[in-house]
C-alpha atoms as a PDB file:
ATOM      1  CA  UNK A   1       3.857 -17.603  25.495  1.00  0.00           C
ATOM      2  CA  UNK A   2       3.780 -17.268  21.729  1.00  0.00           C
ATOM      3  CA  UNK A   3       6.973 -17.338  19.531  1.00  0.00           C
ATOM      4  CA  UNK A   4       6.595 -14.192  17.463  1.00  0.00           C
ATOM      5  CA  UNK A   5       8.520 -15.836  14.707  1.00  0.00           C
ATOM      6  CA  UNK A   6       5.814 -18.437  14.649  1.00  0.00           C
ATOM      7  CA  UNK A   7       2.908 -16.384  15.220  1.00  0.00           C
ATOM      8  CA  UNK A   8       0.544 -14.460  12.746  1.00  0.00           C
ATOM      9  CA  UNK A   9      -0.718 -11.436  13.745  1.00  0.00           C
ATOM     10  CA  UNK A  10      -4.589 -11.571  15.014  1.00  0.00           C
ATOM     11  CA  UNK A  11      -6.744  -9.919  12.718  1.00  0.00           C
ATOM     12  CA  UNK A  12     -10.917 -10.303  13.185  1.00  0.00           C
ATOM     13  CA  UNK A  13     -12.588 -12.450  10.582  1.00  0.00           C
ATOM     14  CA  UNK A  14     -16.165 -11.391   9.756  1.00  0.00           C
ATOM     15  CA  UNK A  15     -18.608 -13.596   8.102  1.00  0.00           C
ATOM     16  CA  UNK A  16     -17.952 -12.063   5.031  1.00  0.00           C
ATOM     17  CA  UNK A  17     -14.612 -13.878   4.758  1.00  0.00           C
ATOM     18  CA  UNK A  18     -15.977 -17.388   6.117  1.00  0.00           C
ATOM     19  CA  UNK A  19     -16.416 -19.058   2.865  1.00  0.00           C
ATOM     20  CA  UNK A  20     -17.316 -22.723   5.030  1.00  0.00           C
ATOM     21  CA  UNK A  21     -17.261 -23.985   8.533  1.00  0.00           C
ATOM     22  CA  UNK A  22     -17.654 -27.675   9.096  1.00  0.00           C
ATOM     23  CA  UNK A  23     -16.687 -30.558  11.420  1.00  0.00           C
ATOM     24  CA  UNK A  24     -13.112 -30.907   9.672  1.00  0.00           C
ATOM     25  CA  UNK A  25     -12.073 -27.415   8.439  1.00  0.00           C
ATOM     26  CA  UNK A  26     -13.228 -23.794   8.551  1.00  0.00           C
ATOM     27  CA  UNK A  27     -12.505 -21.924   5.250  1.00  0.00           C
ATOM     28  CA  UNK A  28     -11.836 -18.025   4.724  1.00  0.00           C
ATOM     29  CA  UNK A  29     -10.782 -15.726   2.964  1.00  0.00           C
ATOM     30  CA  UNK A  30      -7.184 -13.647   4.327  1.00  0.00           C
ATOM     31  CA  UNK A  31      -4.211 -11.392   3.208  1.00  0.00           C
ATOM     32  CA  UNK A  32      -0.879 -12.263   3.451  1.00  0.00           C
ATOM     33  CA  UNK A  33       0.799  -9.022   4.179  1.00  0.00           C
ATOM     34  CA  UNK A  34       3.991 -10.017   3.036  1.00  0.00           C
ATOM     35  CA  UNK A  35       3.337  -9.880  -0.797  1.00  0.00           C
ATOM     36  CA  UNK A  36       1.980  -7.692  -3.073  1.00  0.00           C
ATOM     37  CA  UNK A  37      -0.545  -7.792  -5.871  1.00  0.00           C
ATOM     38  CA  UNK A  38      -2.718 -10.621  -6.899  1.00  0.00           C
ATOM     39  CA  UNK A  39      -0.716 -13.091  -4.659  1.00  0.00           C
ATOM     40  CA  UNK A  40      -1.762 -11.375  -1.660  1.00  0.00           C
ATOM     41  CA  UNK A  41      -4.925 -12.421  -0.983  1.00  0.00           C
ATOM     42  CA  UNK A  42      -5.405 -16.510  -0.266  1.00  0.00           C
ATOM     43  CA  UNK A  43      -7.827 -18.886   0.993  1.00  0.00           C
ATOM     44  CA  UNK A  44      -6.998 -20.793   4.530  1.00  0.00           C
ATOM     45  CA  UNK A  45      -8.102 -23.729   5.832  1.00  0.00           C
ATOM     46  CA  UNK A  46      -7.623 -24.279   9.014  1.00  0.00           C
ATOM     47  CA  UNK A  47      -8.796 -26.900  11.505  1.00  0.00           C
ATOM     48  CA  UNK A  48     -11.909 -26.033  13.865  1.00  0.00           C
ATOM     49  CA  UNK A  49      -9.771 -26.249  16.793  1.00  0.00           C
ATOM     50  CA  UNK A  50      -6.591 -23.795  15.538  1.00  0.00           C
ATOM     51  CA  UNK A  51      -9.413 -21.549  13.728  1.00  0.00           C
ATOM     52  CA  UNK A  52     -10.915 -21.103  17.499  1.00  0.00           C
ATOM     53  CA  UNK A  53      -7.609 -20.812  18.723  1.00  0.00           C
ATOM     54  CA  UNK A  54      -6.423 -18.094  16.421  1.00  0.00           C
ATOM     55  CA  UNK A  55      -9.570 -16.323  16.649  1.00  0.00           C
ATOM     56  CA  UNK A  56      -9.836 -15.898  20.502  1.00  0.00           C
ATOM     57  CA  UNK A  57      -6.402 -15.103  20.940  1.00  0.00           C
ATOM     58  CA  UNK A  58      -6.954 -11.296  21.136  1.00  0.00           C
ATOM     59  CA  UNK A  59      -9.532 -12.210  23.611  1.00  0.00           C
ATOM     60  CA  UNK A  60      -9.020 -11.221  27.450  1.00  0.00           C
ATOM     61  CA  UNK A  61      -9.438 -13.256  30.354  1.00  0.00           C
ATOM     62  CA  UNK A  62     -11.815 -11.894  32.427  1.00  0.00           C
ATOM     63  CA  UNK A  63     -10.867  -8.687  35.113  1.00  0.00           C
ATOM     64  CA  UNK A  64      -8.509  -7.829  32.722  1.00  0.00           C
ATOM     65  CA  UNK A  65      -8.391  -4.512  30.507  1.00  0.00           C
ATOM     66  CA  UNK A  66      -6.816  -3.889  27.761  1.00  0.00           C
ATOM     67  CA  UNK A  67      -4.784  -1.451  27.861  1.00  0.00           C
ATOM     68  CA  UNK A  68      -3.732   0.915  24.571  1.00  0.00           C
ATOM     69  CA  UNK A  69      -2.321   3.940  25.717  1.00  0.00           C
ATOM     70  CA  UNK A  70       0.503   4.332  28.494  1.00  0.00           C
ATOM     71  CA  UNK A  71       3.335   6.229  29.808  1.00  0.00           C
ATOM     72  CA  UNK A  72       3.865   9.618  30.518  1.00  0.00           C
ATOM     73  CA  UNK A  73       1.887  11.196  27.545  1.00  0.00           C
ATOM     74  CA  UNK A  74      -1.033   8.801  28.515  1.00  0.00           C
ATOM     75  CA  UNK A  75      -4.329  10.570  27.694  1.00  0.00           C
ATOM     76  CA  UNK A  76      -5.902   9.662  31.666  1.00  0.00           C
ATOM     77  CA  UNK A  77      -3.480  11.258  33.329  1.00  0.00           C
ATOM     78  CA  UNK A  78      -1.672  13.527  30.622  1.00  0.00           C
ATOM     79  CA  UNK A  79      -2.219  16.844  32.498  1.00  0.00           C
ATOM     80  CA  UNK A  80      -1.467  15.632  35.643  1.00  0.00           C
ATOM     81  CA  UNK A  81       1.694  14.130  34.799  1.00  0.00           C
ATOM     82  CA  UNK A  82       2.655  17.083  32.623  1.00  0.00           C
ATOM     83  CA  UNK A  83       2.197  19.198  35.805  1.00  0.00           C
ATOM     84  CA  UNK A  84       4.551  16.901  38.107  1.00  0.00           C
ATOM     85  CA  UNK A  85       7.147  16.590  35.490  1.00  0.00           C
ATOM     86  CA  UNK A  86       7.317  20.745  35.277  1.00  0.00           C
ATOM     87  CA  UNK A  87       7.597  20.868  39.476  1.00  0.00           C
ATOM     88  CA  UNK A  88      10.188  17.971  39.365  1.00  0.00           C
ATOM     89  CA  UNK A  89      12.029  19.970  36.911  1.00  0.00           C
ATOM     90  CA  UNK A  90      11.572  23.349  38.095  1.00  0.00           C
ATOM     91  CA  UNK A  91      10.058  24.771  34.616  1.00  0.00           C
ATOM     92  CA  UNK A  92       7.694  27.593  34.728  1.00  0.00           C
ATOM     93  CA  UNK A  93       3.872  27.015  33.809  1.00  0.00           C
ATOM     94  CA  UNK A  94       3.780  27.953  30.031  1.00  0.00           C
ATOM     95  CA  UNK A  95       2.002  31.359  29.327  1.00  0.00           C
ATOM     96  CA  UNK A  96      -0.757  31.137  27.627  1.00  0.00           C
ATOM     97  CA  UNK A  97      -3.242  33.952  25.951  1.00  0.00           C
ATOM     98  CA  UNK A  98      -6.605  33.731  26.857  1.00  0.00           C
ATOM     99  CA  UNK A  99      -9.066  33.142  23.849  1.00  0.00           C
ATOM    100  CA  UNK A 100     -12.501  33.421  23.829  1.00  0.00           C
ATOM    101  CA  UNK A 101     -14.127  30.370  23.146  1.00  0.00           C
ATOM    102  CA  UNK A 102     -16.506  31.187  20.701  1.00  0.00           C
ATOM    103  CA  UNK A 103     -13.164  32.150  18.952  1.00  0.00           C
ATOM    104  CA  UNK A 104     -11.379  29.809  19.501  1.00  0.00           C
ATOM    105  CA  UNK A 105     -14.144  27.136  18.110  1.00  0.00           C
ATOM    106  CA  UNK A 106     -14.645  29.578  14.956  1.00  0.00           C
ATOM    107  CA  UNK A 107     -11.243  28.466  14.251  1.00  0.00           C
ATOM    108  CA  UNK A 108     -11.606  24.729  14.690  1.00  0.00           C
ATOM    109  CA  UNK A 109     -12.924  22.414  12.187  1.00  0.00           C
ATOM    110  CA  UNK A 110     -16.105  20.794  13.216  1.00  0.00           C
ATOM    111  CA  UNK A 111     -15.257  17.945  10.899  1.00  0.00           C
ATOM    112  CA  UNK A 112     -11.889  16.702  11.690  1.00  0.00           C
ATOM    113  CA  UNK A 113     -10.969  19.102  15.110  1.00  0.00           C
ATOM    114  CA  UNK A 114      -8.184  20.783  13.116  1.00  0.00           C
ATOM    115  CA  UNK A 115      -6.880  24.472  12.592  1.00  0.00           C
ATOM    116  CA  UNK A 116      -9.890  25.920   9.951  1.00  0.00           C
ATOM    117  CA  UNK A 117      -8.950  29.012   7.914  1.00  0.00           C
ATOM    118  CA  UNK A 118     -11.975  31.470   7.357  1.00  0.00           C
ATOM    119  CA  UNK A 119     -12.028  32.315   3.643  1.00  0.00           C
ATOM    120  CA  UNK A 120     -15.373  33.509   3.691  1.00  0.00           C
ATOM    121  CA  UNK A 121     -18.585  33.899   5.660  1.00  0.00           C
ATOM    122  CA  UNK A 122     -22.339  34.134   4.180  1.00  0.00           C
ATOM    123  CA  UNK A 123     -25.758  33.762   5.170  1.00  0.00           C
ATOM    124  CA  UNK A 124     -27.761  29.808   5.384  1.00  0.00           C
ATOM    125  CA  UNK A 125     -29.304  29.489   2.164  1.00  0.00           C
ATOM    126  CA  UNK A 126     -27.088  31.819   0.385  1.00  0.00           C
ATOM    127  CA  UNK A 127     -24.968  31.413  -2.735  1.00  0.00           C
ATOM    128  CA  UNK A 128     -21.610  32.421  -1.995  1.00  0.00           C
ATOM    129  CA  UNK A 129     -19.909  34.866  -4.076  1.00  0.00           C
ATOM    130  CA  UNK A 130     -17.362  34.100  -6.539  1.00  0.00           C
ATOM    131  CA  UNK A 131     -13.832  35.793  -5.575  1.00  0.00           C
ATOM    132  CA  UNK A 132     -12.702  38.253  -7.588  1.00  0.00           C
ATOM    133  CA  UNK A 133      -9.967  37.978 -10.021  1.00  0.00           C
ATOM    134  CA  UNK A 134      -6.687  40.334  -8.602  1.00  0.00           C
ATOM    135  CA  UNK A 135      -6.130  42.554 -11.381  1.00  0.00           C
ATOM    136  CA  UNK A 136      -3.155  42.058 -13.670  1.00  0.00           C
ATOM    137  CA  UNK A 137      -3.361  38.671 -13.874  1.00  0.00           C
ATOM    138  CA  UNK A 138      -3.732  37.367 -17.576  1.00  0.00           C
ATOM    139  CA  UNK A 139      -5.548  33.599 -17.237  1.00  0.00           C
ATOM    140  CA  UNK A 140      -5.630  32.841 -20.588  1.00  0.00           C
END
């Protein structure tokens, strides 16, 4: 076990940040999180031993899994749980509407999967239209 008063956190060093590697010390480039500006970024040395220590400590054994997500909520089993926790508590199914889902996905940005508002619609290879100016509105 690891003291976490005496531990860094694990971050992945790409070759990028290797500045040199040899028999006595391995060289890179990190970022001490705890300051700010200029002072921030520093140059380790570390030996070849405690550089291949730090660097395979994220590392699994194997037959084990990482595991990110857990709990009720859990994206596996999300529904299903959802659905025992209403019958253990005796709440009703939720209503909802049925959408089309041609409209529903009209309404969902392909980019990013979040609500899209449709300002306006036009043709492939068409210039859209400038909106018009409400009237009584001075812009200069």
């Amino acid at each position: 076990m690891v003291c976490p008063a005496n531990h860094e956190r694990a971050r992945a060093v790409s070759n990028s940040r290797l500045i040199s590697a040899g028999n006595n010390a391995v060289t890179f480039n990190c970022k001490d999180y705890r300051l700010k500006g200029r002072d921030r970024y520093k140059i380790m040395r570390l030996s070849p031993d405690e550089f291949i220590r730090r660097f395979l400590l994220p590392v699994l054994p194997s037959r084990f899994h990482r595991i990110r997500h857990y709990g009720l909520f859990a994206n596996g089993n999300r529904a299903a749980n959802l659905a025992q926790a209403r019958e253990l508590l005796a709440v009703p199914e939720p209503e909802t509407e049925p959408q089309d889902n041609d409209e529903q996905a009209a309404k969902t940005c392909p980019g990013c999967g979040g609500h899209m508002v449709v300002i306006e619609s036009f043709e492939p290879g068409c210039t859209p239209q400038p909106m018009p100016q409400p009237e009584g509105i001075d812009s200069s």
